[in-house]
N, C-alpha and C. Protein backbone atom coordinates (compact mmCIF):
# COMPACT_ATOMS: atom_id res chain seq x y z
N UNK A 1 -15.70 33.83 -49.17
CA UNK A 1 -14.24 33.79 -49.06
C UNK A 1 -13.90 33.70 -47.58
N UNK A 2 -13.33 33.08 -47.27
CA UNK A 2 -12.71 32.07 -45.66
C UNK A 2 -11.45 33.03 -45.46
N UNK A 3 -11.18 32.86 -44.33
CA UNK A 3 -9.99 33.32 -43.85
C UNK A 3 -8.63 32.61 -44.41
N UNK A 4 -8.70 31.84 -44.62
CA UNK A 4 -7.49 31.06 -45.69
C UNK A 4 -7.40 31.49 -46.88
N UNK A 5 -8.50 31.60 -47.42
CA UNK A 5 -8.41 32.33 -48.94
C UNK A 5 -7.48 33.39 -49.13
N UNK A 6 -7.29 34.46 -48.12
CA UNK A 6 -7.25 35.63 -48.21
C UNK A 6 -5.30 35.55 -48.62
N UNK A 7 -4.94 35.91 -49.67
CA UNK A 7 -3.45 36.28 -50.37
C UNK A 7 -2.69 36.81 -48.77
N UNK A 8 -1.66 36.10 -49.20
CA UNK A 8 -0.60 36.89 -47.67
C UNK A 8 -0.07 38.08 -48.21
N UNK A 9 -0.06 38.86 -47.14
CA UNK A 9 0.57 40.19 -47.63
C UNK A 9 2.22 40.49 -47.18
N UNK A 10 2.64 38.96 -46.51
CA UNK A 10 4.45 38.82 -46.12
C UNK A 10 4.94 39.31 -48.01
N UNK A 11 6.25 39.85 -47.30
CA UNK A 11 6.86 40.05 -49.11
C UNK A 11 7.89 38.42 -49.12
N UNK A 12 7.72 37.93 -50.16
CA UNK A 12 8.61 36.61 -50.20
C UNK A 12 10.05 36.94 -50.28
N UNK A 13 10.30 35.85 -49.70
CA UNK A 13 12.09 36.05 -49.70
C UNK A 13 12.89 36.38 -51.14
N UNK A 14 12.44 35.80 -52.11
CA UNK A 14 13.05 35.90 -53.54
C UNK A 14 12.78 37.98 -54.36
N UNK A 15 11.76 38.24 -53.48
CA UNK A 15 11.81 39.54 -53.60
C UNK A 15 12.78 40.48 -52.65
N UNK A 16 13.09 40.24 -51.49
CA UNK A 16 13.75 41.23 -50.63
C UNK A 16 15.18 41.43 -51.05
N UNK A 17 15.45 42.69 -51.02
CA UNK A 17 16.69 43.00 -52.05
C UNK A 17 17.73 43.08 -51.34
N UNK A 18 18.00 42.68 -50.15
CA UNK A 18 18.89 42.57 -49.25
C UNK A 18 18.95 41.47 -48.12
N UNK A 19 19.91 40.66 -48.17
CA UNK A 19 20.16 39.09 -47.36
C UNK A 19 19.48 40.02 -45.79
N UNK A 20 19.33 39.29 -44.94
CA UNK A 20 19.12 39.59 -43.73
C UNK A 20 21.14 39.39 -43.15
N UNK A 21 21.37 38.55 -43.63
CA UNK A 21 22.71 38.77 -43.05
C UNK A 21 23.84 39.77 -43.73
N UNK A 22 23.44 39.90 -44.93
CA UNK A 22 24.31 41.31 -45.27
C UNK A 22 23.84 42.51 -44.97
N UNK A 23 22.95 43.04 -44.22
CA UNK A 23 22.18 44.01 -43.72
C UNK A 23 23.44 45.00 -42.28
N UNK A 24 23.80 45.88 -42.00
CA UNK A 24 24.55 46.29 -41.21
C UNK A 24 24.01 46.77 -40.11
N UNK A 25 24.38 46.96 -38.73
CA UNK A 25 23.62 47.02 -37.75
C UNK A 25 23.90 48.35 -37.71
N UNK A 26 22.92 49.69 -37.25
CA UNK A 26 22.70 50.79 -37.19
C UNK A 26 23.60 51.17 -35.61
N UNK A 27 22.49 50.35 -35.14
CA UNK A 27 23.04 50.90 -33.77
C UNK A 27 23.89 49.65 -32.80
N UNK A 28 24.11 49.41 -31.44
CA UNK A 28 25.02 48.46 -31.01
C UNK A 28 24.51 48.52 -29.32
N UNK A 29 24.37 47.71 -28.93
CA UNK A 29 23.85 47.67 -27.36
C UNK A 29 25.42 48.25 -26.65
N UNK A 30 25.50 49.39 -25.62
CA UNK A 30 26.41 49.21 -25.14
C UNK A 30 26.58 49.47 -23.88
N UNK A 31 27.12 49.29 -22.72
CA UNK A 31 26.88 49.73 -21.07
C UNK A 31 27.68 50.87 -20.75
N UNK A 32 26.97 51.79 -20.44
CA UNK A 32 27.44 52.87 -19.76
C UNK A 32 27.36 52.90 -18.05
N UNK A 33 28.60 53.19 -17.56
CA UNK A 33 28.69 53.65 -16.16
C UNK A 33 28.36 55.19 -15.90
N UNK A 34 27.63 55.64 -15.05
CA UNK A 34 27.37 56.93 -15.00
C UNK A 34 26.69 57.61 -13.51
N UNK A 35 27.69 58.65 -13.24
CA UNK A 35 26.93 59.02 -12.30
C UNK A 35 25.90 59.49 -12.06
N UNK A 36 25.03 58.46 -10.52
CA UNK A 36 23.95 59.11 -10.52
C UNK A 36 23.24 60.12 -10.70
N UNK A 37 24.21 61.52 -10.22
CA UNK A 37 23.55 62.53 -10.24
C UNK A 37 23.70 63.08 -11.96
N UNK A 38 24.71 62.07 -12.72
CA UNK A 38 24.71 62.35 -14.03
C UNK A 38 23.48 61.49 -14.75
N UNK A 39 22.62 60.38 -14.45
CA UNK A 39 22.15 59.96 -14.94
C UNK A 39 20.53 60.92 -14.56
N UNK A 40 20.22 60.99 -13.48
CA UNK A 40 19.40 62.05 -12.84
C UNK A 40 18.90 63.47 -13.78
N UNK A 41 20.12 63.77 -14.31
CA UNK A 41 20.11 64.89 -15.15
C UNK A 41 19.37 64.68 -16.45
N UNK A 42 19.93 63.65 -17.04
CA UNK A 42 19.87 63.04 -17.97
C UNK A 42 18.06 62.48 -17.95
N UNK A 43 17.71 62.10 -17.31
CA UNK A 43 16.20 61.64 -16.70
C UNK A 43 15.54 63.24 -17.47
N UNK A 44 15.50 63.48 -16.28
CA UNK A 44 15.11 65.21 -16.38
C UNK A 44 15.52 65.97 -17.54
N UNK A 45 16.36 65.77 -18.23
CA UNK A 45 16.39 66.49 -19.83
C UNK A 45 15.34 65.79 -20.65
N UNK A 46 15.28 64.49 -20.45
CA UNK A 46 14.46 63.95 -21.49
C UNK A 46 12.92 63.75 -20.75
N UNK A 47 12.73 64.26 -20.10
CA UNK A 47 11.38 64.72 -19.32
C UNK A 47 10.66 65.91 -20.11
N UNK A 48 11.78 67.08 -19.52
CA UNK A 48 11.74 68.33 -19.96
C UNK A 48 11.03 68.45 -21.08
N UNK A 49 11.97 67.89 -22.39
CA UNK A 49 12.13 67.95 -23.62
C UNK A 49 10.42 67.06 -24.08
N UNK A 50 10.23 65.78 -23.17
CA UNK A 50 9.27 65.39 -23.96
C UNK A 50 7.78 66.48 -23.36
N UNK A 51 7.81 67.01 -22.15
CA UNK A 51 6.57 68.25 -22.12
C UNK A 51 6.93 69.00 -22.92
N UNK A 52 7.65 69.50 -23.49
CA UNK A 52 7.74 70.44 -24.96
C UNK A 52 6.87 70.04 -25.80
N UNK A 53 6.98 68.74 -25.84
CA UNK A 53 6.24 68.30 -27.21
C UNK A 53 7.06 67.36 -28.17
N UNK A 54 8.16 66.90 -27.59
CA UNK A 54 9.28 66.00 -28.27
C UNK A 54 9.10 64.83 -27.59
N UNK A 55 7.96 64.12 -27.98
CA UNK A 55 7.70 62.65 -27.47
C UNK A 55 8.60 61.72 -27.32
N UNK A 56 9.93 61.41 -28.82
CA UNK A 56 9.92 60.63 -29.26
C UNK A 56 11.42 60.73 -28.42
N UNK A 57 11.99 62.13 -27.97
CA UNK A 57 12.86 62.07 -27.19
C UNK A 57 13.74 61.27 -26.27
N UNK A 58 14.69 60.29 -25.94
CA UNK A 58 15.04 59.70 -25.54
C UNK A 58 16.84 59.77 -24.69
N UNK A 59 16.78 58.71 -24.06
CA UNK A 59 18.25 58.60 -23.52
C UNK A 59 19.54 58.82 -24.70
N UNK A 60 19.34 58.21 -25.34
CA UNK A 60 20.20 58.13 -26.40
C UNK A 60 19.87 58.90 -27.37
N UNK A 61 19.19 59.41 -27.47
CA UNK A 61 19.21 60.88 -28.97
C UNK A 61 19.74 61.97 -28.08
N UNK A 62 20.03 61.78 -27.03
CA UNK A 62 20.32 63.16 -26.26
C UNK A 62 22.43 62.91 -25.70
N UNK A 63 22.08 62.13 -25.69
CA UNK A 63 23.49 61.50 -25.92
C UNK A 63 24.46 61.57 -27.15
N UNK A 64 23.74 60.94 -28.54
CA UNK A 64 24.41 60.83 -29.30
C UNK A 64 24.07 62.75 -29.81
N UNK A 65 23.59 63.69 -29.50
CA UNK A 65 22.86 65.18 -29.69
C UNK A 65 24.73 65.54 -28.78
N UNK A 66 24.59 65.29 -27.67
CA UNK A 66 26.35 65.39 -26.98
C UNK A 66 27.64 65.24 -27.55
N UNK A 67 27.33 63.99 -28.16
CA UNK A 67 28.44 63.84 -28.40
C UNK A 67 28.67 64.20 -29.80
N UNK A 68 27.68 64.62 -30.59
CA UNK A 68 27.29 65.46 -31.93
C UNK A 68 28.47 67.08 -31.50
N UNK A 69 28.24 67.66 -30.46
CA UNK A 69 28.67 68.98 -29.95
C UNK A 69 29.62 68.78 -29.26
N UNK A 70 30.07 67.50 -28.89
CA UNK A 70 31.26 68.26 -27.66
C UNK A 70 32.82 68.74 -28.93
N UNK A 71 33.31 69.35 -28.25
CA UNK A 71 34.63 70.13 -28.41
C UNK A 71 35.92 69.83 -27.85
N UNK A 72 36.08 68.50 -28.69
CA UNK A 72 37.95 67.84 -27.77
C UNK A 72 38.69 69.37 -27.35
N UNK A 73 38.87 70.25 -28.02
CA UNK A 73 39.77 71.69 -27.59
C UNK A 73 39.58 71.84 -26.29
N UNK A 74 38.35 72.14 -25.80
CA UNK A 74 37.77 72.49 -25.02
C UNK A 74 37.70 72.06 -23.59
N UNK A 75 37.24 70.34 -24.01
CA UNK A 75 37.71 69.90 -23.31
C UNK A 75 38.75 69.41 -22.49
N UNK A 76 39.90 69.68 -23.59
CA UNK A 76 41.44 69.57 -23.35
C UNK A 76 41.72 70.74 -21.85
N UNK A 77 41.33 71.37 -22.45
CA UNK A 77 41.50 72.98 -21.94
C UNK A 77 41.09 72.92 -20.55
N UNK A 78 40.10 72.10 -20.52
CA UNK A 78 38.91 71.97 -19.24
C UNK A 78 40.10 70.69 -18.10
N UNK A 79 40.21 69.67 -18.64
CA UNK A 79 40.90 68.87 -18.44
C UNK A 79 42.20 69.59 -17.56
N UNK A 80 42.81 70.60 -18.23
CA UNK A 80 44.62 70.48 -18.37
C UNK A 80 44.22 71.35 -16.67
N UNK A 81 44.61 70.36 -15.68
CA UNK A 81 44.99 71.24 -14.24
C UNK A 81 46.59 71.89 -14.15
C-alpha cells in the first residue's frame, strides 16, 4: 500500500454542519493605545502569572479578566473631581 492509497482523513464538505460563512467570529482584531508604563505592567502581569504555572496566560485574557471586574460605580466615583 503506496502513499496514495492511504483514505484522507479531511472531513468532506457535505458532512460539516456549519457553512464556513455562517460561522460567527469569537473574537475581533482591535488597536489599543496604551500607556507605556501601562503596557509595561501589563508585560509583567503576564510574566508573573505564566512562572506560576499559567502558560497559556496572555495579553488579552488578562484584559478581557479586567474588564470581567471593573465597577462603572466606582469608577464614576474615581472619575468625579
Amino acid at each position: 500500500m503506496g502513499i496514495m492509497d492511504k483514505p484522507s482523513r479531511a472531513i468532506p464538505k457535505a458532512v460539516r454542519t456549519v457553512p464556513n460563512a455562517v460561522k460567527e467570529a469569537s473574537t475581533k482584531n482591535i488597536s489599543l493605545s496604551l500607556p507605556t508604563d501601562a503596557l509595561a505592567r501589563l508585560d509583567r502581569l503576564v510574566l508573573e502569572l505564566q512562572a506560576l504555572g499559567y502558560l497559556r496566560v496572555n495579553r488579552d485574557l488578562l484584559v478581557v479578566h479586567a474588564l470581567d471586574k471593573l465597577d462603572l460605580d466606582s469608577l464614576a466615583r474615581t472619575l468625579a473631581l
